[in-house]
PDB file of N, CA and C in Angstrom:
ATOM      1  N   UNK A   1     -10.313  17.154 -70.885  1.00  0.00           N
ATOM      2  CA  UNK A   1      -8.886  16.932 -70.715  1.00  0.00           C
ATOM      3  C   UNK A   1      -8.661  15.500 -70.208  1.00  0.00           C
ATOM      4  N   UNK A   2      -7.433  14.995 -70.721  1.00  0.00           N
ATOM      5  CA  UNK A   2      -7.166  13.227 -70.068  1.00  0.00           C
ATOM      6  C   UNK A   2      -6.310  13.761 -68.640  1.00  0.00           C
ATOM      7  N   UNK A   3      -7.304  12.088 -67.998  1.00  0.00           N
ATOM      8  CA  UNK A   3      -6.589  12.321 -66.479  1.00  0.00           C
ATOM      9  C   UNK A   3      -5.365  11.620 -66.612  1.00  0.00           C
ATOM     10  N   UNK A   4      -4.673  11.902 -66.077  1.00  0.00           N
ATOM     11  CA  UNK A   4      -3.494  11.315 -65.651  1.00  0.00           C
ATOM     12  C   UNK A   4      -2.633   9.705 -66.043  1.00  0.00           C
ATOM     13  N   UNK A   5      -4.216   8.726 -65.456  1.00  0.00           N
ATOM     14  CA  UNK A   5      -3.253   7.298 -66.524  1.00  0.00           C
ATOM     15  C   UNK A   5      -3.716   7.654 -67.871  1.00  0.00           C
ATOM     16  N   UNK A   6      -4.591   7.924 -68.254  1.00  0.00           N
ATOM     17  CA  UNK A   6      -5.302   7.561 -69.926  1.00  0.00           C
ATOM     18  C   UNK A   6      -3.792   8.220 -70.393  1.00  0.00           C
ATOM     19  N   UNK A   7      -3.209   9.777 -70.217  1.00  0.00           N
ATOM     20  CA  UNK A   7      -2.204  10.192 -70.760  1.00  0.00           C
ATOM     21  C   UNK A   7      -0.676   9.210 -70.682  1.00  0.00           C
ATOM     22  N   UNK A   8      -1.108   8.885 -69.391  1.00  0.00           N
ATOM     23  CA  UNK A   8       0.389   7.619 -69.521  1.00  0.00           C
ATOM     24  C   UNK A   8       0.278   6.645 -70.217  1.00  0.00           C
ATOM     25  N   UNK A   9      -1.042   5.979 -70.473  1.00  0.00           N
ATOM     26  CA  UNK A   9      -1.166   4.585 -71.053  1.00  0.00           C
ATOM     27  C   UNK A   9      -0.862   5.205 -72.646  1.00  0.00           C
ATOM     28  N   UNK A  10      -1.220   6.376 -72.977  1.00  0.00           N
ATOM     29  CA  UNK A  10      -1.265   6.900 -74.001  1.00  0.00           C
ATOM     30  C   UNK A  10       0.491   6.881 -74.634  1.00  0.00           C
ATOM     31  N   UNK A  11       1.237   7.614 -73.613  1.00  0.00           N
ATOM     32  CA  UNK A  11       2.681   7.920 -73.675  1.00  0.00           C
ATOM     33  C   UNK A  11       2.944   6.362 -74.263  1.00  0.00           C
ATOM     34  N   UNK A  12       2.936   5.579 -72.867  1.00  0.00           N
ATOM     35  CA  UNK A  12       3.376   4.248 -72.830  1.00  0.00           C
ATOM     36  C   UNK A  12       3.219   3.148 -74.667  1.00  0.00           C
ATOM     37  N   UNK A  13       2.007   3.671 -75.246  1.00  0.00           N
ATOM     38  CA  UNK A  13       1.741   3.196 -76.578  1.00  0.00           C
ATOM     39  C   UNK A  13       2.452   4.054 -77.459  1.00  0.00           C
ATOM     40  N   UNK A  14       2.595   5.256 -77.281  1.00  0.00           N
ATOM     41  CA  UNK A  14       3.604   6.038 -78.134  1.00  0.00           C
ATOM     42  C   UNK A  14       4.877   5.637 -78.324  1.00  0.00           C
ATOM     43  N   UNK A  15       5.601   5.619 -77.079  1.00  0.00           N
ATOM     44  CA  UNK A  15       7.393   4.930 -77.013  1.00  0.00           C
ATOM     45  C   UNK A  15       7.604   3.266 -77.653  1.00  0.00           C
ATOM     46  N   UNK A  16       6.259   2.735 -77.546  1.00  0.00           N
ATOM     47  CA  UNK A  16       5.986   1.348 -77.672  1.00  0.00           C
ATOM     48  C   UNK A  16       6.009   1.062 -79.168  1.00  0.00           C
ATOM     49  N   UNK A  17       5.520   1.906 -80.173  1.00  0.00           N
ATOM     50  CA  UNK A  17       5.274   1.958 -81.304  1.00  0.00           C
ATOM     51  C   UNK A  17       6.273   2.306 -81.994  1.00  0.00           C
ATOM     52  N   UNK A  18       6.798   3.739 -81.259  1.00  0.00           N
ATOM     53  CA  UNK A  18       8.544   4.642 -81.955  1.00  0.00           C
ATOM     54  C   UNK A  18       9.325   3.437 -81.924  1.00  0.00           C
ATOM     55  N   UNK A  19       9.529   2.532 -80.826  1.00  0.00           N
ATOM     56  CA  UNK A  19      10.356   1.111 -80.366  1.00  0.00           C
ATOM     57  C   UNK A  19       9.831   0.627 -81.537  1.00  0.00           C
ATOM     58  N   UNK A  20       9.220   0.147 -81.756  1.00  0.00           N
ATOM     59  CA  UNK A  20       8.818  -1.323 -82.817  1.00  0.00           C
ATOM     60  C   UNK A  20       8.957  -0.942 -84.151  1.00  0.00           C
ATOM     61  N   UNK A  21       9.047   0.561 -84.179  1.00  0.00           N
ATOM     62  CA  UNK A  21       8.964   0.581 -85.548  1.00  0.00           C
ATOM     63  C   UNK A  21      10.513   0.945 -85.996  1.00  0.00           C
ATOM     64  N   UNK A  22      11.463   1.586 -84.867  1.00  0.00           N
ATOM     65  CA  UNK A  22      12.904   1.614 -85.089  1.00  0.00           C
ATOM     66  C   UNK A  22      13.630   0.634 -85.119  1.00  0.00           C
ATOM     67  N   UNK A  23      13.347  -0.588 -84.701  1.00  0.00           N
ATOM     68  CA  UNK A  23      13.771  -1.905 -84.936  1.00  0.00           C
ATOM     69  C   UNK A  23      13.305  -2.650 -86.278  1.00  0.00           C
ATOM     70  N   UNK A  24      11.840  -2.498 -86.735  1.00  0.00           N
ATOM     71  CA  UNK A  24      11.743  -2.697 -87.969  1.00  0.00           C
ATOM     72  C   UNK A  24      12.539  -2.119 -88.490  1.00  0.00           C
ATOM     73  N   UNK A  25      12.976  -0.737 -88.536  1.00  0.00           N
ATOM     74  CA  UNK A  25      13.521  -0.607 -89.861  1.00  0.00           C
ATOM     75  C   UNK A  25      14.847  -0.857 -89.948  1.00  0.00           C
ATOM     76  N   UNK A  26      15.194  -0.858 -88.373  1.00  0.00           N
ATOM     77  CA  UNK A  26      17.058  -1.350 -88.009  1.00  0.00           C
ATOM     78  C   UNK A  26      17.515  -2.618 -89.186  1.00  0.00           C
ATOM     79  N   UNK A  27      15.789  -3.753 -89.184  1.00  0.00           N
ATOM     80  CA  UNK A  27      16.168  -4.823 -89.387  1.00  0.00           C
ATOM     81  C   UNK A  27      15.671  -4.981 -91.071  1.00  0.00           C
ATOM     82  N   UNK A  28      15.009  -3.831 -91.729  1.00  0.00           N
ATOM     83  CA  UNK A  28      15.219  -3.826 -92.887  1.00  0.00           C
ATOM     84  C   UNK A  28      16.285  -3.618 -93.708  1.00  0.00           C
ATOM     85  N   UNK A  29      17.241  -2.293 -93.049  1.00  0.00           N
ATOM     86  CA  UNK A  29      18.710  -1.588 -93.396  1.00  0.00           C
ATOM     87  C   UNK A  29      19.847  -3.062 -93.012  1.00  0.00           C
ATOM     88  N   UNK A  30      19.618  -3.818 -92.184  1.00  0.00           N
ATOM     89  CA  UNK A  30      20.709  -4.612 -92.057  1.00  0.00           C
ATOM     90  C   UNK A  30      20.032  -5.730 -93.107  1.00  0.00           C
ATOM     91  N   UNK A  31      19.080  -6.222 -93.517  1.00  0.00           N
ATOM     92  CA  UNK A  31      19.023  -7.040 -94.824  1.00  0.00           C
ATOM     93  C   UNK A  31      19.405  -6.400 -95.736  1.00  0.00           C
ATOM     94  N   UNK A  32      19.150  -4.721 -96.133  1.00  0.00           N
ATOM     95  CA  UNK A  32      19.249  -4.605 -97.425  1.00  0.00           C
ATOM     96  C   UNK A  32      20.819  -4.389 -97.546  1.00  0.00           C
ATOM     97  N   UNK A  33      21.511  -3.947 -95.973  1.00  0.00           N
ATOM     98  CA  UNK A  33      23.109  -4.054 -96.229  1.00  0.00           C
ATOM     99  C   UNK A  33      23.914  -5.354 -96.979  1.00  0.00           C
ATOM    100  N   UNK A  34      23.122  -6.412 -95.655  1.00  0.00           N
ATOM    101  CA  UNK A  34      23.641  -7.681 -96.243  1.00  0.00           C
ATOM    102  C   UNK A  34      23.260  -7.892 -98.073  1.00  0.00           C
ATOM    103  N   UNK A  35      22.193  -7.971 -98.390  1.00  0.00           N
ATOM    104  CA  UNK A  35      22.232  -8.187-100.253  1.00  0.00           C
ATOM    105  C   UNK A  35      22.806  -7.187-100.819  1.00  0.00           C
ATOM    106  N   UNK A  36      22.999  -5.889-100.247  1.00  0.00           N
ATOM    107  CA  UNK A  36      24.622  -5.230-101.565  1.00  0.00           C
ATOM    108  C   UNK A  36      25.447  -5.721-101.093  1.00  0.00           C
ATOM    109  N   UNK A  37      25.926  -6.213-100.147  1.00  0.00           N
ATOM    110  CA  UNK A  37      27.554  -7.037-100.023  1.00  0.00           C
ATOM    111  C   UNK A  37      27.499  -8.304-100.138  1.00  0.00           C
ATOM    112  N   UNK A  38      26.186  -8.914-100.567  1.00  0.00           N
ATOM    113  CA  UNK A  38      26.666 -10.285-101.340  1.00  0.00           C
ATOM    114  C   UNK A  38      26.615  -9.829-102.875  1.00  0.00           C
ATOM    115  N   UNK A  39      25.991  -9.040-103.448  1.00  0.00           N
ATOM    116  CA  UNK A  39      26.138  -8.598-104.839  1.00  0.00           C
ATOM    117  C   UNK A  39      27.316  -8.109-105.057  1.00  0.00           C
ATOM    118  N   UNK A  40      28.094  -7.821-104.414  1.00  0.00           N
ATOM    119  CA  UNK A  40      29.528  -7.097-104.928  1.00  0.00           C
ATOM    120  C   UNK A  40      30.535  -8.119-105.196  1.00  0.00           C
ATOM    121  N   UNK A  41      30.819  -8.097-106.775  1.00  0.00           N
ATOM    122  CA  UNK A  41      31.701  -9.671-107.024  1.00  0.00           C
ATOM    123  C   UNK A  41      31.361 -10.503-107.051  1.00  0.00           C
ATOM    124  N   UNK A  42      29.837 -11.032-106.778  1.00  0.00           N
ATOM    125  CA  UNK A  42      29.393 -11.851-106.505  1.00  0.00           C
ATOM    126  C   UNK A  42      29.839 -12.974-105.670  1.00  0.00           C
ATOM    127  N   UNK A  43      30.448 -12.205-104.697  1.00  0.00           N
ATOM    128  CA  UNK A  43      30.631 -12.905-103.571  1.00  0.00           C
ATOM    129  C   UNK A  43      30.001 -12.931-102.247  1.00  0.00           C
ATOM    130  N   UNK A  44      29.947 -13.800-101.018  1.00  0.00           N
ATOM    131  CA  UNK A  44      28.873 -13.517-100.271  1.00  0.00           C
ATOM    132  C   UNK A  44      30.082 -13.093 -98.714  1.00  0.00           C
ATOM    133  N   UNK A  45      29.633 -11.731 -98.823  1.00  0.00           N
ATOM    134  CA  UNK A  45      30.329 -11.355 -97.017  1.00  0.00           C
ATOM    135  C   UNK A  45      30.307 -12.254 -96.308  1.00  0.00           C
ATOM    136  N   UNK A  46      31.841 -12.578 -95.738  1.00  0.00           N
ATOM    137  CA  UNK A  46      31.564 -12.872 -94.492  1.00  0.00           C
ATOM    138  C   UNK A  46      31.265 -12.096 -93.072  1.00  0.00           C
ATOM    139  N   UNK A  47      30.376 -12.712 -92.558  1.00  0.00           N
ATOM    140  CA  UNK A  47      30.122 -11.829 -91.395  1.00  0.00           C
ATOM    141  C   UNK A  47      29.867 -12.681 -89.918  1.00  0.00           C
ATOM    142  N   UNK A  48      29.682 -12.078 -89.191  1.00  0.00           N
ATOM    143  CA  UNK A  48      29.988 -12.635 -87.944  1.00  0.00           C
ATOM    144  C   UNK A  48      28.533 -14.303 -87.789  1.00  0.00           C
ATOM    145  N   UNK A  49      27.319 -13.765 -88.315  1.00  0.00           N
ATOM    146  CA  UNK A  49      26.218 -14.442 -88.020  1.00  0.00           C
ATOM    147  C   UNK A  49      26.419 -15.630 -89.560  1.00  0.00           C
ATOM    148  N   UNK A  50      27.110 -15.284 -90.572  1.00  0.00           N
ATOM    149  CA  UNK A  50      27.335 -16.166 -91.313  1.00  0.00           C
ATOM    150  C   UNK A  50      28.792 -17.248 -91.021  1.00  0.00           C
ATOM    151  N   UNK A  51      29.704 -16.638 -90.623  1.00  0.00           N
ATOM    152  CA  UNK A  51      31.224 -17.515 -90.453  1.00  0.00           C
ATOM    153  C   UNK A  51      30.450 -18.859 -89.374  1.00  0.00           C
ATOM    154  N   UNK A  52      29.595 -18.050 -87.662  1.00  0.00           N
ATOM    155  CA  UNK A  52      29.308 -19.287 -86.889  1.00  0.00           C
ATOM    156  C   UNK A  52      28.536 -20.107 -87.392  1.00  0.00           C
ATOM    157  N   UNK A  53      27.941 -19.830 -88.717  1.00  0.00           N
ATOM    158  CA  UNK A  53      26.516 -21.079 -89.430  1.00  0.00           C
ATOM    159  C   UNK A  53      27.261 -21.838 -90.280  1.00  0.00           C
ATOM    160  N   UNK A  54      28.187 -21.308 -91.137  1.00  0.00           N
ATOM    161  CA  UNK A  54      28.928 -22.282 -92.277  1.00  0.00           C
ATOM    162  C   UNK A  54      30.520 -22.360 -91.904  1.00  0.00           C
ATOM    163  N   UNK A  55      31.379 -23.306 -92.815  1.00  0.00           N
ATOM    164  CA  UNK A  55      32.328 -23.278 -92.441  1.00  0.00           C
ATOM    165  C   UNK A  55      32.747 -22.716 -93.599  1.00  0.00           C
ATOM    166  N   UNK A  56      34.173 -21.452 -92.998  1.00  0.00           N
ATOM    167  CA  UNK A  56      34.928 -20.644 -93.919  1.00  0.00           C
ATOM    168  C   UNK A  56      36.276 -21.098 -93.772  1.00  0.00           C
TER     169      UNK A  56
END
């Protein structure tokens, strides 16, 4: 049976991994949002991280 830290260090790599990998995919779904709303009309969304980089 694991003592006590091995199971925490264990936990601690579990939440660590669920984390990294829910942000990967946060940050795949918000690219693939952004390229269908520049494909529509072929126009490119404006959005908050694009209006402060270019001028609209």
């Amino acid at each position: 049976m694991f003592d006590l830290r091995t199971e925490a260090e264990m936990r601690l790599h579990s939440e660590r991994t669920a984390r990294e990998l829910a942000l990967k995919k946060q940050r795949e779904d918000a690219v693939e949002n952004e390229n269908a709303n520049e494909g529509q009309n072929g126009h490119v969304a404006v959005t908050a991280e694009t209006a402060a980089t270019t001028d609209v």
